[in-house]
N, C-alpha and C. Protein backbone atom coordinates (compact mmCIF):
# COMPACT_ATOMS: atom_id res chain seq x y z
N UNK A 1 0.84 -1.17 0.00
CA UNK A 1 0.00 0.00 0.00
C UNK A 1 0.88 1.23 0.00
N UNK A 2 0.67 2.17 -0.90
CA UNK A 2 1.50 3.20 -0.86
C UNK A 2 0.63 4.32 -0.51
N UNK A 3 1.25 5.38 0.59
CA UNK A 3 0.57 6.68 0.57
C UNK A 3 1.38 7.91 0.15
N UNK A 4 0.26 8.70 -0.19
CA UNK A 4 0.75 9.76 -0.94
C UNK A 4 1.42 9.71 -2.55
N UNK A 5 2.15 10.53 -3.10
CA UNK A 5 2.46 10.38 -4.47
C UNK A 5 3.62 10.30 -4.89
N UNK A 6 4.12 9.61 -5.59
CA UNK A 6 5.55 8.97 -5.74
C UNK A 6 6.09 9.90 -6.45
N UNK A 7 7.08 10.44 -5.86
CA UNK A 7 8.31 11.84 -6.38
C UNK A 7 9.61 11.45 -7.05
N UNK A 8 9.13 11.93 -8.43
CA UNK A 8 10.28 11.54 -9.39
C UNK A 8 11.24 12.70 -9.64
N UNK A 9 12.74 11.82 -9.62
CA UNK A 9 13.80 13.37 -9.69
C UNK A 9 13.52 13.38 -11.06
N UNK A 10 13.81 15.22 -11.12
CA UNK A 10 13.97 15.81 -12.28
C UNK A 10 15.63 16.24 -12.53
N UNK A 11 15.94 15.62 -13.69
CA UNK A 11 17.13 16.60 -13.96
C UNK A 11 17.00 17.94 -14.44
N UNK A 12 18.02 18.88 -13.72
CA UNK A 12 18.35 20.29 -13.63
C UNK A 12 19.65 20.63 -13.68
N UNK A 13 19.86 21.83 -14.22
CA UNK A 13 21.05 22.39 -14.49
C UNK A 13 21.62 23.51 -13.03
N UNK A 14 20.52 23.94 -12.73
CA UNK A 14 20.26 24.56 -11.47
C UNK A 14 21.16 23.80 -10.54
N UNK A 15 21.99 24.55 -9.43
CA UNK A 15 22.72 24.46 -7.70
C UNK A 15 21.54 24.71 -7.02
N UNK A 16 21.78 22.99 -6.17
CA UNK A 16 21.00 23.46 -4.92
C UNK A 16 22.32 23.41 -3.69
N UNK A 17 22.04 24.34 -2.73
CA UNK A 17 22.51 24.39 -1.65
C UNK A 17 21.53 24.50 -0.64
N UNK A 18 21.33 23.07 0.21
CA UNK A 18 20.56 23.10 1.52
C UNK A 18 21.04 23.52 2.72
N UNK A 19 20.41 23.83 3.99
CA UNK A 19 21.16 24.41 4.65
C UNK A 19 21.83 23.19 5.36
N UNK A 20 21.17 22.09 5.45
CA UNK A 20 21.45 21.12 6.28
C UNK A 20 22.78 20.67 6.86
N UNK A 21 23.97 21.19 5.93
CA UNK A 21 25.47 20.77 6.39
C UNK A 21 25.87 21.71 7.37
N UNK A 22 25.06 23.11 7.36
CA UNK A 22 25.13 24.52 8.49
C UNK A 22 25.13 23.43 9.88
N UNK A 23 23.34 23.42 9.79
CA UNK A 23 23.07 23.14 10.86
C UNK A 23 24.12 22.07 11.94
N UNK A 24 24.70 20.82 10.97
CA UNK A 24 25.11 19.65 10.98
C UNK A 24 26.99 19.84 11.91
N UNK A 25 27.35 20.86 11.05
CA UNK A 25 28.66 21.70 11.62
C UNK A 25 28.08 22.24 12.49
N UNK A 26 27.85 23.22 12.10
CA UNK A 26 27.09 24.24 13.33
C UNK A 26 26.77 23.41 15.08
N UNK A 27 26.09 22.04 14.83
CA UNK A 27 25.97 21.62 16.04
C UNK A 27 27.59 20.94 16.64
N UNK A 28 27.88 20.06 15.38
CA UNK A 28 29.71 19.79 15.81
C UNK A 28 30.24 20.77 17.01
N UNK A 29 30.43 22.33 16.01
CA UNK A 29 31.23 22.86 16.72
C UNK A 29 30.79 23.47 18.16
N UNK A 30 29.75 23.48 17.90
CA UNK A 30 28.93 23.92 19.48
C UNK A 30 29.20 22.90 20.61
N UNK A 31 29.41 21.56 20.24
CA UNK A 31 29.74 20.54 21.32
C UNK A 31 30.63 20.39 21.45
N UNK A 32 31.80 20.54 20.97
CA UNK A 32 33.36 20.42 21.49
C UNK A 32 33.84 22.10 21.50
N UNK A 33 32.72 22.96 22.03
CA UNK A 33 33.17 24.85 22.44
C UNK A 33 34.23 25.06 21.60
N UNK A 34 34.34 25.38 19.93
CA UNK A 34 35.08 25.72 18.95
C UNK A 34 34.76 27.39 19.63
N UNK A 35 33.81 28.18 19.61
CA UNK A 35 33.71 29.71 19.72
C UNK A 35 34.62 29.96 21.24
N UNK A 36 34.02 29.28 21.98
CA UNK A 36 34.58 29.89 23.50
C UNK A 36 36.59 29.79 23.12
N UNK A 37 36.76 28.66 22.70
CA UNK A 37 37.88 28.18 22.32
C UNK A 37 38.58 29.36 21.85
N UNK A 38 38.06 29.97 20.40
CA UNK A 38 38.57 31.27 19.55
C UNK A 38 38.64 32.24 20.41
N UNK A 39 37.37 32.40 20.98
CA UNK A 39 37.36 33.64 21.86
C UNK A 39 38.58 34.05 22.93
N UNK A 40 38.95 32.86 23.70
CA UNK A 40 39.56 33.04 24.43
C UNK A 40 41.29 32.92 23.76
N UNK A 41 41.72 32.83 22.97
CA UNK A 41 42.99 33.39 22.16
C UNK A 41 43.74 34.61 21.99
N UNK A 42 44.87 34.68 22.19
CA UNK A 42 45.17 35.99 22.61
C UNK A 42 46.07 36.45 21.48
N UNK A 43 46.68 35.12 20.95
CA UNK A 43 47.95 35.57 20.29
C UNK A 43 47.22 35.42 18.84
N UNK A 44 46.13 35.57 18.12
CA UNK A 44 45.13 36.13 17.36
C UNK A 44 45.61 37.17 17.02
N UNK A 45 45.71 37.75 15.33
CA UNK A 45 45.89 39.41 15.14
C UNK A 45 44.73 39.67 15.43
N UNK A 46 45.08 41.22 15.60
CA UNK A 46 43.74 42.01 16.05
C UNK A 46 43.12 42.28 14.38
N UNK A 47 41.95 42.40 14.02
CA UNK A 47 41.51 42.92 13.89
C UNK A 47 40.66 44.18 13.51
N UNK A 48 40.13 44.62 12.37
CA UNK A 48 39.17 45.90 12.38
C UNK A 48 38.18 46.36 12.98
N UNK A 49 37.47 45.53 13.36
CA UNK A 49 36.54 45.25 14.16
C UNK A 49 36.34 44.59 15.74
N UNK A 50 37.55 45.05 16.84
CA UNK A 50 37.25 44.50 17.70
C UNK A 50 36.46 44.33 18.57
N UNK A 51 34.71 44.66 18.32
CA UNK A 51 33.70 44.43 18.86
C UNK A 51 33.53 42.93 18.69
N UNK A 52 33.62 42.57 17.44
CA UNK A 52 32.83 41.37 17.03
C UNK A 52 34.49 40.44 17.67
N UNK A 53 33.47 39.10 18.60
CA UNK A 53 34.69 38.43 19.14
C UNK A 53 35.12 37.30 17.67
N UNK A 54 36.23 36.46 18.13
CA UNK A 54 37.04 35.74 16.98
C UNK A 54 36.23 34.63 16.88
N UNK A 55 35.47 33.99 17.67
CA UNK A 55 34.70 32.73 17.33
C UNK A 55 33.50 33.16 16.74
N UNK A 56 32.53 34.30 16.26
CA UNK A 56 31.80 34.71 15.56
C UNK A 56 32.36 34.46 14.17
N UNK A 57 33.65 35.54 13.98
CA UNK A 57 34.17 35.67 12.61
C UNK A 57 34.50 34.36 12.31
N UNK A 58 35.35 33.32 13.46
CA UNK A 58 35.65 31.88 12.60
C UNK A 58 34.08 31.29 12.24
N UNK A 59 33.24 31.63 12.89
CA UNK A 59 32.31 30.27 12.30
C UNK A 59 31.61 31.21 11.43
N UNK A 60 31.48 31.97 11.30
CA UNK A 60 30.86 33.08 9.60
C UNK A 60 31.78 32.76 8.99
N UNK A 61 32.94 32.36 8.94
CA UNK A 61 33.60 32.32 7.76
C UNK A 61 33.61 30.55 7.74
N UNK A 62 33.64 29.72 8.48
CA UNK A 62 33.50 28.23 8.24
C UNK A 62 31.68 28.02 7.53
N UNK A 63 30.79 28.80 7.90
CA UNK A 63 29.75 28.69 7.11
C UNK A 63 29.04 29.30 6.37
N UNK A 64 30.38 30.10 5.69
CA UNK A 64 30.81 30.78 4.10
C UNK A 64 31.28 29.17 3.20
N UNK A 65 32.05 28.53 3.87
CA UNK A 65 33.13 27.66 3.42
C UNK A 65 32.22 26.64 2.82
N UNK A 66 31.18 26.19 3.96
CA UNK A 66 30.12 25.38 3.51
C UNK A 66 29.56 25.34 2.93
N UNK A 67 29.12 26.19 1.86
CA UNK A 67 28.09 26.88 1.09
C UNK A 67 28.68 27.13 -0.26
N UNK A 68 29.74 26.74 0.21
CA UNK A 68 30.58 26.92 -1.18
C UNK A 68 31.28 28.72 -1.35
N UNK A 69 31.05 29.51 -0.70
CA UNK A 69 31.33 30.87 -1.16
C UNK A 69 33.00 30.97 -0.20
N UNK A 70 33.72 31.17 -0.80
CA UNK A 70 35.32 31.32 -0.07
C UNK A 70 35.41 32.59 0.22
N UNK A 71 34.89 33.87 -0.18
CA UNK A 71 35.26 35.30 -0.34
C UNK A 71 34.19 35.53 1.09
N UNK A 72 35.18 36.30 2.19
CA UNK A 72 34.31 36.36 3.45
C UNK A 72 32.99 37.49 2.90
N UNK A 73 33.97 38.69 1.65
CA UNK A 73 32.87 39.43 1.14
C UNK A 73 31.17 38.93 0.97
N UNK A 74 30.94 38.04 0.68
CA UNK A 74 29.62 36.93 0.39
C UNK A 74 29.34 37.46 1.46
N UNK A 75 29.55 37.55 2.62
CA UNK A 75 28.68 37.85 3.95
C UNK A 75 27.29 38.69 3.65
N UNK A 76 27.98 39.38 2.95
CA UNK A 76 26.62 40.91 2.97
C UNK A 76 25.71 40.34 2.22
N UNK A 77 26.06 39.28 1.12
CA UNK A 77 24.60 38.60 0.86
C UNK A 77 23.60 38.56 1.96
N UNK A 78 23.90 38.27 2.91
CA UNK A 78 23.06 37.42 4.55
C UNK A 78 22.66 38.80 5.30
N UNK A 79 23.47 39.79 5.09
CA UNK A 79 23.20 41.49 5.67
C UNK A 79 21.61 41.08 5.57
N UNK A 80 20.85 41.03 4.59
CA UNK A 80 19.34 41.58 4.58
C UNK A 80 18.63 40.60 4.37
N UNK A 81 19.13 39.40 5.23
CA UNK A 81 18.26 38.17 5.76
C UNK A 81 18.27 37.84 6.83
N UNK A 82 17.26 38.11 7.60
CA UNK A 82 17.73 37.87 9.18
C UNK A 82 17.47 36.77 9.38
């Protein structure tokens, strides 16, 4: 007995990027404290911005990396998506 309707792939030329490998890292590094870790580093260059601490900027830029975009510039894509 089957329910619902059987979903056939389509080929596409189209990139998909799901978020799912974010989340997947994202929880990694939260369980072995990768941010507190950065944060607390001293011998780190400083910086333009020393508001924003170093484990923010490492994991914005590790989930730049994920997504495929290498240029930290890509960020401001995300500026006007909250």
């Amino acid at each position: 007995m089957s329910i619902g309707k059987t979903i056939e792939p389509k080929k596409s030329s189209g990139r998909y990027i799901t978020p799912l490998g974010l989340s997947i890292v994202g929880n990694m590094l939260s369980r072995n404290k990768f941010v507190q870790h950065c944060d607390q580093r001293r011998d780190l260059p400083k910086h333009s911005e020393p508001q924003i601490p170093n484990g923010d900027i490492m994991l914005t830029m590790i989930g730049l990396l994920i997504q495929g975009k290498p240029q930290f510039d890509s960020v401001n894509e995300m500026k006007s998506n909250p």
